[in-house]
C-alpha atoms as a PDB file:
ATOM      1  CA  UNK A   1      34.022  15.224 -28.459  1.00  0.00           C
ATOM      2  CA  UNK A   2      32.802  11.684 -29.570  1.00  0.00           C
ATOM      3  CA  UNK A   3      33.022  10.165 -26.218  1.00  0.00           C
ATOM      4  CA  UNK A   4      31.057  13.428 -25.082  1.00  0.00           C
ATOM      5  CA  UNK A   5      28.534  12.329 -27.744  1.00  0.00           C
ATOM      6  CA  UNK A   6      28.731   8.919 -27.252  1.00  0.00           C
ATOM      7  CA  UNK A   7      27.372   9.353 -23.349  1.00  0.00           C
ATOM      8  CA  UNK A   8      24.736  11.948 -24.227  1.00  0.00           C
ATOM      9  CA  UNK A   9      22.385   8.781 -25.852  1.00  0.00           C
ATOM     10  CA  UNK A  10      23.478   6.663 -22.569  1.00  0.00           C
ATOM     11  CA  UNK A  11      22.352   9.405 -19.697  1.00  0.00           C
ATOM     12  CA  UNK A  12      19.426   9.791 -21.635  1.00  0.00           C
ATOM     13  CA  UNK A  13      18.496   6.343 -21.225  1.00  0.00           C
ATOM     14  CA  UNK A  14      19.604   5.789 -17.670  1.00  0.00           C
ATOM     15  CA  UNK A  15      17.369   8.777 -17.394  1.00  0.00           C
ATOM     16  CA  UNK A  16      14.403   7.382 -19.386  1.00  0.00           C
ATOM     17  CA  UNK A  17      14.594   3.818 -16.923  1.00  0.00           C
ATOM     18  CA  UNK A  18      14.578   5.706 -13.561  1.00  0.00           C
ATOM     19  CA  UNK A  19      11.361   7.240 -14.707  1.00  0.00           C
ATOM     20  CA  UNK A  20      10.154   4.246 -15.533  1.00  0.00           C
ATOM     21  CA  UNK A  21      11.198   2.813 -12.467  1.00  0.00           C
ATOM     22  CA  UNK A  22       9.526   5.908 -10.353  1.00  0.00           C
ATOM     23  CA  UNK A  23       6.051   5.059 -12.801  1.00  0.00           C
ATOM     24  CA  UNK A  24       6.243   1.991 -10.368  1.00  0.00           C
ATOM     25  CA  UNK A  25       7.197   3.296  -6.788  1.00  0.00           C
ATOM     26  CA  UNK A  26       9.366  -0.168  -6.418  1.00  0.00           C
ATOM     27  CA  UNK A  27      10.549   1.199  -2.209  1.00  0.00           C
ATOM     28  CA  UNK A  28       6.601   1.375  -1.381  1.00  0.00           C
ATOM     29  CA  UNK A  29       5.463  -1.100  -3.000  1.00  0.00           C
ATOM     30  CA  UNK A  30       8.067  -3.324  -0.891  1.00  0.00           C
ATOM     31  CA  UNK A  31       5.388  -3.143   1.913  1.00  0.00           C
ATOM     32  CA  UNK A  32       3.462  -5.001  -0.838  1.00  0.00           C
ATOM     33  CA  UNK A  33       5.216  -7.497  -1.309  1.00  0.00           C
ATOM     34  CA  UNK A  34       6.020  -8.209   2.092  1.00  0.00           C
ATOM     35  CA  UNK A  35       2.403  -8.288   2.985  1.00  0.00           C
ATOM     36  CA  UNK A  36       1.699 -11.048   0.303  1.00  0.00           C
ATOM     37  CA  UNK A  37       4.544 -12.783   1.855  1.00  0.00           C
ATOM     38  CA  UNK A  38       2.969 -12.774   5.063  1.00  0.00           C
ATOM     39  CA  UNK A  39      -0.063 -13.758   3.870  1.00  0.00           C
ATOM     40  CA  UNK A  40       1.643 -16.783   2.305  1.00  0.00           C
ATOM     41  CA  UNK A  41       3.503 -17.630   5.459  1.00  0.00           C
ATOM     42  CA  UNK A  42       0.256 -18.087   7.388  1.00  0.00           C
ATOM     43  CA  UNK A  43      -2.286 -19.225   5.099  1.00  0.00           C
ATOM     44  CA  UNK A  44      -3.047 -23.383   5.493  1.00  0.00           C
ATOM     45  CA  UNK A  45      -1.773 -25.186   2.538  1.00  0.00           C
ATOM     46  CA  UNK A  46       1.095 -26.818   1.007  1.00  0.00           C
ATOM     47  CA  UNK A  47       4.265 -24.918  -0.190  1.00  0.00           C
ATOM     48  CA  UNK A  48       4.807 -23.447  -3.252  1.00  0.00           C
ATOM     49  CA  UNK A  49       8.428 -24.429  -3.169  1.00  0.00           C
ATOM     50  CA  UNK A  50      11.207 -21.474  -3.580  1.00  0.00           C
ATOM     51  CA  UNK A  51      10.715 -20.463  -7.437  1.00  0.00           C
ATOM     52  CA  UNK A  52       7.096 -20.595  -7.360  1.00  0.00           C
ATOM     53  CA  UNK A  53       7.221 -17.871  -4.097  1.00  0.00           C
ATOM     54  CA  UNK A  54       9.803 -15.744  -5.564  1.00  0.00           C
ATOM     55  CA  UNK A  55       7.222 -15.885  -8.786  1.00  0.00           C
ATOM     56  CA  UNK A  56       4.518 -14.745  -6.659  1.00  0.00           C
ATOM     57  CA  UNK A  57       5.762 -12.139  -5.114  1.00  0.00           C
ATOM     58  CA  UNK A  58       7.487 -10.602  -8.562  1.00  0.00           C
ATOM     59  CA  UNK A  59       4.188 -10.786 -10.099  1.00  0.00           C
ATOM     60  CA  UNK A  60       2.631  -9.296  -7.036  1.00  0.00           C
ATOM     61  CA  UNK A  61       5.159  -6.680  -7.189  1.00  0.00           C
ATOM     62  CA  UNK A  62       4.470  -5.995 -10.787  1.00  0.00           C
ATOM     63  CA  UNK A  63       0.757  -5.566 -10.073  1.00  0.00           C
ATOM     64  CA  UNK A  64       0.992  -2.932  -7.730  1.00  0.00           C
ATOM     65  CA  UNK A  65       3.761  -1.174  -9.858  1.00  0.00           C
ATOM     66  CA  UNK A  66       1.316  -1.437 -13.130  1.00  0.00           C
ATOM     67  CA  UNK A  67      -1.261   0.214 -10.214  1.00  0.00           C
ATOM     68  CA  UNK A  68       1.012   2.830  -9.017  1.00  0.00           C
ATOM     69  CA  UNK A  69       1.942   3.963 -12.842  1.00  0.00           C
ATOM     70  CA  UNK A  70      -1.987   4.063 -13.994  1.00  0.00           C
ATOM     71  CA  UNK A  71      -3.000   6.911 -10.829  1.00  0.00           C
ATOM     72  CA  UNK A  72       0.313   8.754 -12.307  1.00  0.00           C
ATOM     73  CA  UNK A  73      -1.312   8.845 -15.144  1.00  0.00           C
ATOM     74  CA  UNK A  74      -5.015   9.361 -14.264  1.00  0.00           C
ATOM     75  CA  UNK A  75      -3.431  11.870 -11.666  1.00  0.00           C
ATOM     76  CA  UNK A  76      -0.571  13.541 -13.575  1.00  0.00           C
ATOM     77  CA  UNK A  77      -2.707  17.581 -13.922  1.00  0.00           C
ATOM     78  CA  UNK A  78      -3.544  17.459 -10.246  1.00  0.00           C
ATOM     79  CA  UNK A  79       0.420  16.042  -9.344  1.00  0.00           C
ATOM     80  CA  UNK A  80       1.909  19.288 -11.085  1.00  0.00           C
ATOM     81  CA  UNK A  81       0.242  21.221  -8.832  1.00  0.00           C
ATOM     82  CA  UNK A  82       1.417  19.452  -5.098  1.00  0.00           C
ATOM     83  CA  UNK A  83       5.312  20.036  -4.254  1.00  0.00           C
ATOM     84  CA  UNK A  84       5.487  16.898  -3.191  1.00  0.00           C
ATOM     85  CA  UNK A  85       4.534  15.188  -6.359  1.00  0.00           C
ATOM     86  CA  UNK A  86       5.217  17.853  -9.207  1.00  0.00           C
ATOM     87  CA  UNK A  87       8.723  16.605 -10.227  1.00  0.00           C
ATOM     88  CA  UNK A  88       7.077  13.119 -10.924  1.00  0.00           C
ATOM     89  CA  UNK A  89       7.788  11.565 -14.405  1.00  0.00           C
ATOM     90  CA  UNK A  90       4.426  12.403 -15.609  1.00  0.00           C
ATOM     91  CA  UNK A  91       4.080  15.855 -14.318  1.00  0.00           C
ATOM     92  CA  UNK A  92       7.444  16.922 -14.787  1.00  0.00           C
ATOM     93  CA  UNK A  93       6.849  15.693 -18.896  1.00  0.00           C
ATOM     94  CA  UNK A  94       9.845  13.425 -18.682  1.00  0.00           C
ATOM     95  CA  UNK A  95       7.306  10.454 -20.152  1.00  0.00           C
ATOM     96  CA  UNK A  96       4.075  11.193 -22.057  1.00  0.00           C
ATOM     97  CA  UNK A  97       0.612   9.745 -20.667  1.00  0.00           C
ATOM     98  CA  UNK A  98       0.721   6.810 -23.339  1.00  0.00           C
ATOM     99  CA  UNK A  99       4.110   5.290 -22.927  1.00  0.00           C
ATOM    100  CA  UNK A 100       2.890   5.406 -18.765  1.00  0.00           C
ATOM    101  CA  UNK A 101      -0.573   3.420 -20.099  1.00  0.00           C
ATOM    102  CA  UNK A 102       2.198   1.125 -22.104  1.00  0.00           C
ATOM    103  CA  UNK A 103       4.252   0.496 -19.279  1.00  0.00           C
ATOM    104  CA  UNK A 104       1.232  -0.116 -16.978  1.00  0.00           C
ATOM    105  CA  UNK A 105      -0.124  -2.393 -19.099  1.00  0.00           C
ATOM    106  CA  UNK A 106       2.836  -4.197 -19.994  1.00  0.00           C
ATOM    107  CA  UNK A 107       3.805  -4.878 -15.979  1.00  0.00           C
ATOM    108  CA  UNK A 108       0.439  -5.293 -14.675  1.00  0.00           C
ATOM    109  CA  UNK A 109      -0.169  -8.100 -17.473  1.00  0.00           C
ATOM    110  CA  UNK A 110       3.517  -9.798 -16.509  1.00  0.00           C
ATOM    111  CA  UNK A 111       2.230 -10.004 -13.161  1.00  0.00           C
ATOM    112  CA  UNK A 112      -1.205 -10.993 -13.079  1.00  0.00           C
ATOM    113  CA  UNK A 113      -0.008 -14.230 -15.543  1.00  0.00           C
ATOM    114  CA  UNK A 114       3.048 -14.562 -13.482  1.00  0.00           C
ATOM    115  CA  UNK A 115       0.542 -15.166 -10.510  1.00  0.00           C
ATOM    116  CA  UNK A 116      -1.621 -17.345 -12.171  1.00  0.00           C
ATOM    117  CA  UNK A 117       1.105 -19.426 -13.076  1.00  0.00           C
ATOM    118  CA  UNK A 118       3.509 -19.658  -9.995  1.00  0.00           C
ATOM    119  CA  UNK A 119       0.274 -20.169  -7.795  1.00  0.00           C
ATOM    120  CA  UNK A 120      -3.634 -20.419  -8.906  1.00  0.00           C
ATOM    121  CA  UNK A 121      -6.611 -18.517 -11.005  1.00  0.00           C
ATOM    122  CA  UNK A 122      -7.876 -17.300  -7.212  1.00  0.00           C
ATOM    123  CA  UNK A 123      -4.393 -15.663  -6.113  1.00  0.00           C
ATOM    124  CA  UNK A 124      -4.658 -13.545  -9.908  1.00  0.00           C
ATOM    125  CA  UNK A 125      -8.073 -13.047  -9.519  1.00  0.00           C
ATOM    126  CA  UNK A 126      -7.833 -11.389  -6.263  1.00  0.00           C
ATOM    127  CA  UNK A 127      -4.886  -9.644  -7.414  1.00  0.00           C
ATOM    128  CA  UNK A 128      -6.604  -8.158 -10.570  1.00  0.00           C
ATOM    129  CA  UNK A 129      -9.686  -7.397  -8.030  1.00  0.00           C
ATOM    130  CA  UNK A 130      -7.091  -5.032  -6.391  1.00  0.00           C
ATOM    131  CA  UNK A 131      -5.417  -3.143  -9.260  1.00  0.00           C
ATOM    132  CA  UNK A 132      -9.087  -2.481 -10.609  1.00  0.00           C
ATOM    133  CA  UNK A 133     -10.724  -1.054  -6.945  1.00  0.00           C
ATOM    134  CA  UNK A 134      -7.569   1.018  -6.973  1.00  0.00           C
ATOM    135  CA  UNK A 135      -7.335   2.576 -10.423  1.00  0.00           C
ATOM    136  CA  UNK A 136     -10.811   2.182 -11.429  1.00  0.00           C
ATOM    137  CA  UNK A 137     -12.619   3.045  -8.111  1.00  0.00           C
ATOM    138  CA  UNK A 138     -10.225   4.835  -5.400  1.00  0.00           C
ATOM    139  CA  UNK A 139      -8.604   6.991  -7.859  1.00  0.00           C
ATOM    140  CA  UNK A 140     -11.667   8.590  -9.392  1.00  0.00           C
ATOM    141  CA  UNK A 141     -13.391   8.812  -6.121  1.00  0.00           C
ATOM    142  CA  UNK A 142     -10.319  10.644  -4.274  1.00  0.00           C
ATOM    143  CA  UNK A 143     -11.184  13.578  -6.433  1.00  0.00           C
ATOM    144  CA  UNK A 144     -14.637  13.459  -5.307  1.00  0.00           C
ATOM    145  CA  UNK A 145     -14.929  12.615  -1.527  1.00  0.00           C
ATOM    146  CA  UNK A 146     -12.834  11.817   1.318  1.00  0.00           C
ATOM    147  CA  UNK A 147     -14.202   9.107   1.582  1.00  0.00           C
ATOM    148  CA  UNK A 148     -12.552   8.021  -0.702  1.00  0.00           C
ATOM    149  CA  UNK A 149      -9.266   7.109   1.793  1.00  0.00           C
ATOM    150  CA  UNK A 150     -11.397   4.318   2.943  1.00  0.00           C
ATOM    151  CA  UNK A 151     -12.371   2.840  -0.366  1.00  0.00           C
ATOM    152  CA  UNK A 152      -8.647   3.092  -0.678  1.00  0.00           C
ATOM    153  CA  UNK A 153      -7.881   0.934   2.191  1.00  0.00           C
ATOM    154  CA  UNK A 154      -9.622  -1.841   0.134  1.00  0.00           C
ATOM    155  CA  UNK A 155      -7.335  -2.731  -2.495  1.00  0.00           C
ATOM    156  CA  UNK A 156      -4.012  -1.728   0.027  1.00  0.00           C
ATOM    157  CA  UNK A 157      -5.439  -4.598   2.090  1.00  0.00           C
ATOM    158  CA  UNK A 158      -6.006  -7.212  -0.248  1.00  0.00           C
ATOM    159  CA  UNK A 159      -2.155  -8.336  -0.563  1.00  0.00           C
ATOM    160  CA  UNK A 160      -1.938 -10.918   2.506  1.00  0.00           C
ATOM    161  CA  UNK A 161      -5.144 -12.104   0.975  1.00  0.00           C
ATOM    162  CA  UNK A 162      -3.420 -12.713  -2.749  1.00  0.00           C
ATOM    163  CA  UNK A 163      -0.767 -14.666  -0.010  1.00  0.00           C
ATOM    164  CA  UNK A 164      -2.921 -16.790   1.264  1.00  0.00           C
ATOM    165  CA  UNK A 165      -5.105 -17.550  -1.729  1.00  0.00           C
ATOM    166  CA  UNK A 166      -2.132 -18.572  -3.242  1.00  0.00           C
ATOM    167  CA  UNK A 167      -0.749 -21.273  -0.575  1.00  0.00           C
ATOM    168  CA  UNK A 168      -4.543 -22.079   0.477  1.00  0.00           C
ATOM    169  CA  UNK A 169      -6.280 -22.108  -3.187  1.00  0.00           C
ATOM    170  CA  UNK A 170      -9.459 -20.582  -0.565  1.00  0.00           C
ATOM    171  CA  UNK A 171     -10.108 -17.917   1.216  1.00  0.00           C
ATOM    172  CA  UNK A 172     -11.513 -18.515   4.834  1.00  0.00           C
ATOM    173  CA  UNK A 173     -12.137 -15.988   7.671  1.00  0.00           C
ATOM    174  CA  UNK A 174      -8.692 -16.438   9.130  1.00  0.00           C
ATOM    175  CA  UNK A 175      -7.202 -14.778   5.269  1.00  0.00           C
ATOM    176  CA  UNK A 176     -10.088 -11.811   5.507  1.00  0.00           C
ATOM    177  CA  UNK A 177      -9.005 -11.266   9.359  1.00  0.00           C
ATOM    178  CA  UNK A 178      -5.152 -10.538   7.740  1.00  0.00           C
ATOM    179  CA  UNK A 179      -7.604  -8.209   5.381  1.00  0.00           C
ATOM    180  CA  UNK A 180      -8.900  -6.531   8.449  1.00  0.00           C
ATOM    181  CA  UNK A 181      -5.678  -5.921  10.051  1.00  0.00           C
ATOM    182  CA  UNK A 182      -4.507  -4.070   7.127  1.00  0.00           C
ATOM    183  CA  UNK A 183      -7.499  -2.336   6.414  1.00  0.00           C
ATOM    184  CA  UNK A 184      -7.959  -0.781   9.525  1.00  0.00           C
ATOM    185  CA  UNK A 185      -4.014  -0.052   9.848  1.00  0.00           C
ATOM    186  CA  UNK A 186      -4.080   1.745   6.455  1.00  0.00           C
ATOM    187  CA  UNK A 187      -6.304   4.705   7.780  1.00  0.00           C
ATOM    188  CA  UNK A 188      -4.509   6.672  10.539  1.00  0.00           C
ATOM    189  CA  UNK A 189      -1.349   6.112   7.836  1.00  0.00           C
ATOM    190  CA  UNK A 190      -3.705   7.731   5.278  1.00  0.00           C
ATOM    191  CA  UNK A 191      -5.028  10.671   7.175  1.00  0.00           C
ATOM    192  CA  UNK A 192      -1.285  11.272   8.883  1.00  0.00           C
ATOM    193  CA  UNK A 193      -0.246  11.927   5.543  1.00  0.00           C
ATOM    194  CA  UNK A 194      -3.148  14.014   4.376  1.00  0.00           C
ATOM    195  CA  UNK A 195      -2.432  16.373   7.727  1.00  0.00           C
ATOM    196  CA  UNK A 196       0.734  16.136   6.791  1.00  0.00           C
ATOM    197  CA  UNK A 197       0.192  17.661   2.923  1.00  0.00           C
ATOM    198  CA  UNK A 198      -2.722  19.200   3.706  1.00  0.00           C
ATOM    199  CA  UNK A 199      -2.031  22.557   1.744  1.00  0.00           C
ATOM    200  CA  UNK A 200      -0.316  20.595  -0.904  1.00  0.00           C
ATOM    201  CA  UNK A 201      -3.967  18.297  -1.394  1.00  0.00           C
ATOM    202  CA  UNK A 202      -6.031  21.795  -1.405  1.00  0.00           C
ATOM    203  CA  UNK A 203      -4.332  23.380  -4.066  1.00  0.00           C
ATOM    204  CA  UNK A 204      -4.394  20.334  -6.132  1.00  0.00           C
ATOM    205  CA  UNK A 205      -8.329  20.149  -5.723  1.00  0.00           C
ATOM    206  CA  UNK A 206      -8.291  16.652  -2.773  1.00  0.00           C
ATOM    207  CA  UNK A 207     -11.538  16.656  -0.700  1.00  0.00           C
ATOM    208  CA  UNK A 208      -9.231  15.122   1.820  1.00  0.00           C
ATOM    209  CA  UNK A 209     -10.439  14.890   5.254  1.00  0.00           C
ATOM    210  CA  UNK A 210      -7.947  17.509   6.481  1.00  0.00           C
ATOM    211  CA  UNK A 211      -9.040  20.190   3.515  1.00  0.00           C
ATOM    212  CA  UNK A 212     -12.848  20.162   4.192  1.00  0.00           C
ATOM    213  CA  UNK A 213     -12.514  20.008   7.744  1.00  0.00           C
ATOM    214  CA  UNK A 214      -9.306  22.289   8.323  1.00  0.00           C
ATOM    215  CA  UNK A 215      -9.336  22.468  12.332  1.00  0.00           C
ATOM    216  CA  UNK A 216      -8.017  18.161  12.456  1.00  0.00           C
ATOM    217  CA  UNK A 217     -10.417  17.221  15.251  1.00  0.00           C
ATOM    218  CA  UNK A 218     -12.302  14.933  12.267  1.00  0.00           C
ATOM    219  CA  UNK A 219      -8.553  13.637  11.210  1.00  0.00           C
ATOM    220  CA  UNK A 220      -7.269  13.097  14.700  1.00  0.00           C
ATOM    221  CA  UNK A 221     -10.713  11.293  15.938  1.00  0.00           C
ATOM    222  CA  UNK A 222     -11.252   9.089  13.139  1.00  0.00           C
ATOM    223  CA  UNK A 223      -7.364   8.080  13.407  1.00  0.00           C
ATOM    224  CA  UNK A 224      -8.176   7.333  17.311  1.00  0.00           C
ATOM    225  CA  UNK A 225     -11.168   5.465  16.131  1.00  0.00           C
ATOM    226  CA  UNK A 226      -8.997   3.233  13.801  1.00  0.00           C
ATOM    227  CA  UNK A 227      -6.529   2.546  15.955  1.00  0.00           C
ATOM    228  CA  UNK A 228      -8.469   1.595  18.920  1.00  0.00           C
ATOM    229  CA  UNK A 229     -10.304  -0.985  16.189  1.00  0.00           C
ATOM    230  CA  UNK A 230      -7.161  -2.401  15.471  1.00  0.00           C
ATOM    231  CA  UNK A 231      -5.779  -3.653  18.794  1.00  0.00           C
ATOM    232  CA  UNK A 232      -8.483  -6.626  19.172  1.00  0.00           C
ATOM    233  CA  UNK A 233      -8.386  -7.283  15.675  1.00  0.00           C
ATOM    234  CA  UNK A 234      -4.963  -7.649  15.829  1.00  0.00           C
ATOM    235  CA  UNK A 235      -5.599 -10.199  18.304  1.00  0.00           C
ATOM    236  CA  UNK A 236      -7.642 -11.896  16.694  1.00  0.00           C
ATOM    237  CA  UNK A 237      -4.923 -14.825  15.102  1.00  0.00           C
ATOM    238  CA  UNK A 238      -4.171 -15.927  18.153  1.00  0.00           C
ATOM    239  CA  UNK A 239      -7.775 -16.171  18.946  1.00  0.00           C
ATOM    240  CA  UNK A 240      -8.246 -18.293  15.527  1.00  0.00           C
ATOM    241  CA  UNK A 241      -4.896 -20.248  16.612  1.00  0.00           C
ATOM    242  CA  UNK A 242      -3.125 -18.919  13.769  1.00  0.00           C
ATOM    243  CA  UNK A 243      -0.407 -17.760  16.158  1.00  0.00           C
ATOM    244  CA  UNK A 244       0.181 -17.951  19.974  1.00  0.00           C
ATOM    245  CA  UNK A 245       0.941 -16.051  22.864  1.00  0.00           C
ATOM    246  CA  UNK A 246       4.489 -14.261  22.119  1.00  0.00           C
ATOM    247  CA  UNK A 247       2.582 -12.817  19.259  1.00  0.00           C
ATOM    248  CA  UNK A 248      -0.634 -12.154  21.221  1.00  0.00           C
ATOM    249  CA  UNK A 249       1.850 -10.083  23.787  1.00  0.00           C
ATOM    250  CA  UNK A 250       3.712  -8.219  21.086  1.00  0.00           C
ATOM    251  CA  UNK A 251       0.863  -7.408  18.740  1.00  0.00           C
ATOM    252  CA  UNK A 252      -1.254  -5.852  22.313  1.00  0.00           C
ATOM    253  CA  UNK A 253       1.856  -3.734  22.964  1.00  0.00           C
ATOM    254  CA  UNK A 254       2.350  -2.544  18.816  1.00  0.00           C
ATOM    255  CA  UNK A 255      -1.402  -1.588  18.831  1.00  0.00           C
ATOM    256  CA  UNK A 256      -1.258   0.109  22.429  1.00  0.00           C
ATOM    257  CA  UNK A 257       2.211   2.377  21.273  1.00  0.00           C
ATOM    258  CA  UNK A 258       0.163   3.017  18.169  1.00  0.00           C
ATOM    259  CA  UNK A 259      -3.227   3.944  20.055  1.00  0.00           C
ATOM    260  CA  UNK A 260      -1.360   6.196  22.162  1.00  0.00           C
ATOM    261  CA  UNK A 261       0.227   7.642  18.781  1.00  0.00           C
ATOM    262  CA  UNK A 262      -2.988   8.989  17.402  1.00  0.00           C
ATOM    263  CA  UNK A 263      -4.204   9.979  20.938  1.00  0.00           C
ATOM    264  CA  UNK A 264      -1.402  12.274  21.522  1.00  0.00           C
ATOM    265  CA  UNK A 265      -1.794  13.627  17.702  1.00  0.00           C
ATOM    266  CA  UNK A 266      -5.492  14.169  18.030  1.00  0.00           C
ATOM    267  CA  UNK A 267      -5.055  16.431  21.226  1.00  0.00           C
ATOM    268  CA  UNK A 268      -2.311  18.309  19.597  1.00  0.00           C
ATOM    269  CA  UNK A 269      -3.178  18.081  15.398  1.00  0.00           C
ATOM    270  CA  UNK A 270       0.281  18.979  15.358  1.00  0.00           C
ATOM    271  CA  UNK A 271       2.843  17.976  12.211  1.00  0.00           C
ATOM    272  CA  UNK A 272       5.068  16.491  14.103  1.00  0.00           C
ATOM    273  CA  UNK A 273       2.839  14.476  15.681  1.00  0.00           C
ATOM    274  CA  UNK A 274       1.047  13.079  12.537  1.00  0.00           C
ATOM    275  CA  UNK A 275       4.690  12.266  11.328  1.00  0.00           C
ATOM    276  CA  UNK A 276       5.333  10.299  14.518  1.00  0.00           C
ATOM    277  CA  UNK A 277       1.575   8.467  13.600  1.00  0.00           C
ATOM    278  CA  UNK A 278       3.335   7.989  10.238  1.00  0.00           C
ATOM    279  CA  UNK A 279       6.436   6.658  11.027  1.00  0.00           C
ATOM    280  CA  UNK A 280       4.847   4.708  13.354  1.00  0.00           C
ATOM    281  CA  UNK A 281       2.511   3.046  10.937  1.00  0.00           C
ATOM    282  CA  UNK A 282       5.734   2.582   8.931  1.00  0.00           C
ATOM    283  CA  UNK A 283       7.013   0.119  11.426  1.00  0.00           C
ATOM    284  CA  UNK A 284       3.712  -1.441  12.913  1.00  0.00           C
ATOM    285  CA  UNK A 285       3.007  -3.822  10.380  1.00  0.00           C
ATOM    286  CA  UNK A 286       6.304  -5.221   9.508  1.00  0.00           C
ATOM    287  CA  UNK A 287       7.063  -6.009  13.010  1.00  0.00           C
ATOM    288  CA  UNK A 288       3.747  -7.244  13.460  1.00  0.00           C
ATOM    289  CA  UNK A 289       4.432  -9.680  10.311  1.00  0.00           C
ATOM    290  CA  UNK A 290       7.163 -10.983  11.614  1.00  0.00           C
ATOM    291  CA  UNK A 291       5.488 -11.763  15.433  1.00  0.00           C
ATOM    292  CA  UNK A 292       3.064 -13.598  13.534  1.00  0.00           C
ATOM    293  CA  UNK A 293       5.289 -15.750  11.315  1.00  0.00           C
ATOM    294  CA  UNK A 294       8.088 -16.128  14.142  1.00  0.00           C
ATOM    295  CA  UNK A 295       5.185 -17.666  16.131  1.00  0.00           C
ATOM    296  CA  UNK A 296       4.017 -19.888  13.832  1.00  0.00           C
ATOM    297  CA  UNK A 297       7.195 -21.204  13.315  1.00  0.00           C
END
């Protein structure tokens, strides 16, 4: 009986720490973090030396887990009503709204410092630029417009530029092309997962592109639209002699397989095509990442 009693306090807490962990979405925000990384590896300036990186990207990490865990808390009455989100922390009344504001706080305020301090005022700033457009200006507005998904592809592209701000202490065209890149990536991702939990965004009260225009010939042209942007954009490093021709090749065929991913889901505005846009979204930018750094090199 006391050993029963003594791992009743434990579970709980292993219990309470997951949550906390989930407030933070650490496996997405890996994309992140990897994008800041990337950012870093191109951007002109010296290195920051081992510790100093890992100390950016933490703190970059941190940022966008103190952004993830303020939208679970702005978003926590529309959450209980989507499948897909209803057993989150918040929803699910695991964790109250002010120990998620806590936590938020807490992380996002770790980060931003530990930014400032591994790197330079303009690598924080432009991380604290990011957390605000997304909690203070993308979250509100999703419940208001779908047009909000693009105001969301601000702050999701702004991690390269935290990278590079960071190495560079400035932030030329060549960081805001990385921006682009990102930017324009972000939106077929966006509206393959809105086709995708289409239902799940109407009942929870989304203006998503897919629930005020239910036939998916908006969704599946403006993905077309993005994607077809991003193939010379993506081009554009080795243009600016940021990387060379092995990239050049690779990032022409990444954007062409993804092109013809959003074609063939735009003629069908089928689920299992949007997934395939999805999954292929999922593995466009980090092998386009590494092209560019492993070309640099």
């Amino acid at each position: 009986m006391r050993s029963d009693a003594a791992t009743l306090p434990a579970a709980a807490a292993r219990t309470r720490t997951r949550d906390f962990v989930a407030l933070a979405k650490p496996r997405l925000n890996m994309l992140v973090v990897a994008s800041t990384l990337a950012g870093y590896a191109m951007g002109d300036g010296e290195s920051l030396g081992l510790v100093r990186l890992c100390g950016l990207l933490l703190g970059t990490g941190l940022v966008a887990g103190g952004a993830s865990a303020f939208n679970q808390v702005i978003e926590r009455e529309p959450d209980a009503l989507m499948r897909r989100t209803r057993t989150r922390p918040l929803p699910g009344q695991r964790l109250q709204p002010l120990e998620g504001l806590l936590f938020g706080s807490a992380i996002t305020l770790a980060g931003v410092l530990l930014i400032v301090a591994s790197s330079n005022l303009l690598a924080g700033a432009v991380a604290l630029a990011t957390l605000v457009t997304y909690v203070a200006i993308y979250t509100p507005l999703k419940r208001r417009t779908s047009f909000g998904t693009v105001i969301g592809a601000i702050p999701g592209a702004l991690p390269p530029v935290i990278g590079w701000a960071a190495v560079a202490g400035e932030l030329p065209l060549k960081a805001w092309i990385l921006f682009g890149i990102v930017f324009l990536w972000q939106l077929p991702h966006f509206l393959a997962i809105a086709w995708m939990y289409r239902d799940d965004y109407a009942r929870a009260g989304f203006p998503m592109l897919p629930v005020i225009e239910p036939d998916g010939r908006s969704t599946g042209r403006q993905s077309v639209i993005y994607a077809a942007a991003l193939v010379p954009l993506s081009l554009a490093p080795t243009l600016l002699h940021m990387a060379g021709p092995v990239y050049f090749a690779g990032a022409l065929a990444l954007g062409i397989g993804f092109l013809w991913l959003t074609v063939r889901f735009a003629r069908t505005r089928g689920v299992k095509d949007a997934r395939n846009v999805f999954f292929g979204s999922i593995a466009y930018l980090p092998v386009l990442w590494i092209l560019m750094i492993a070309d640099k090199l």
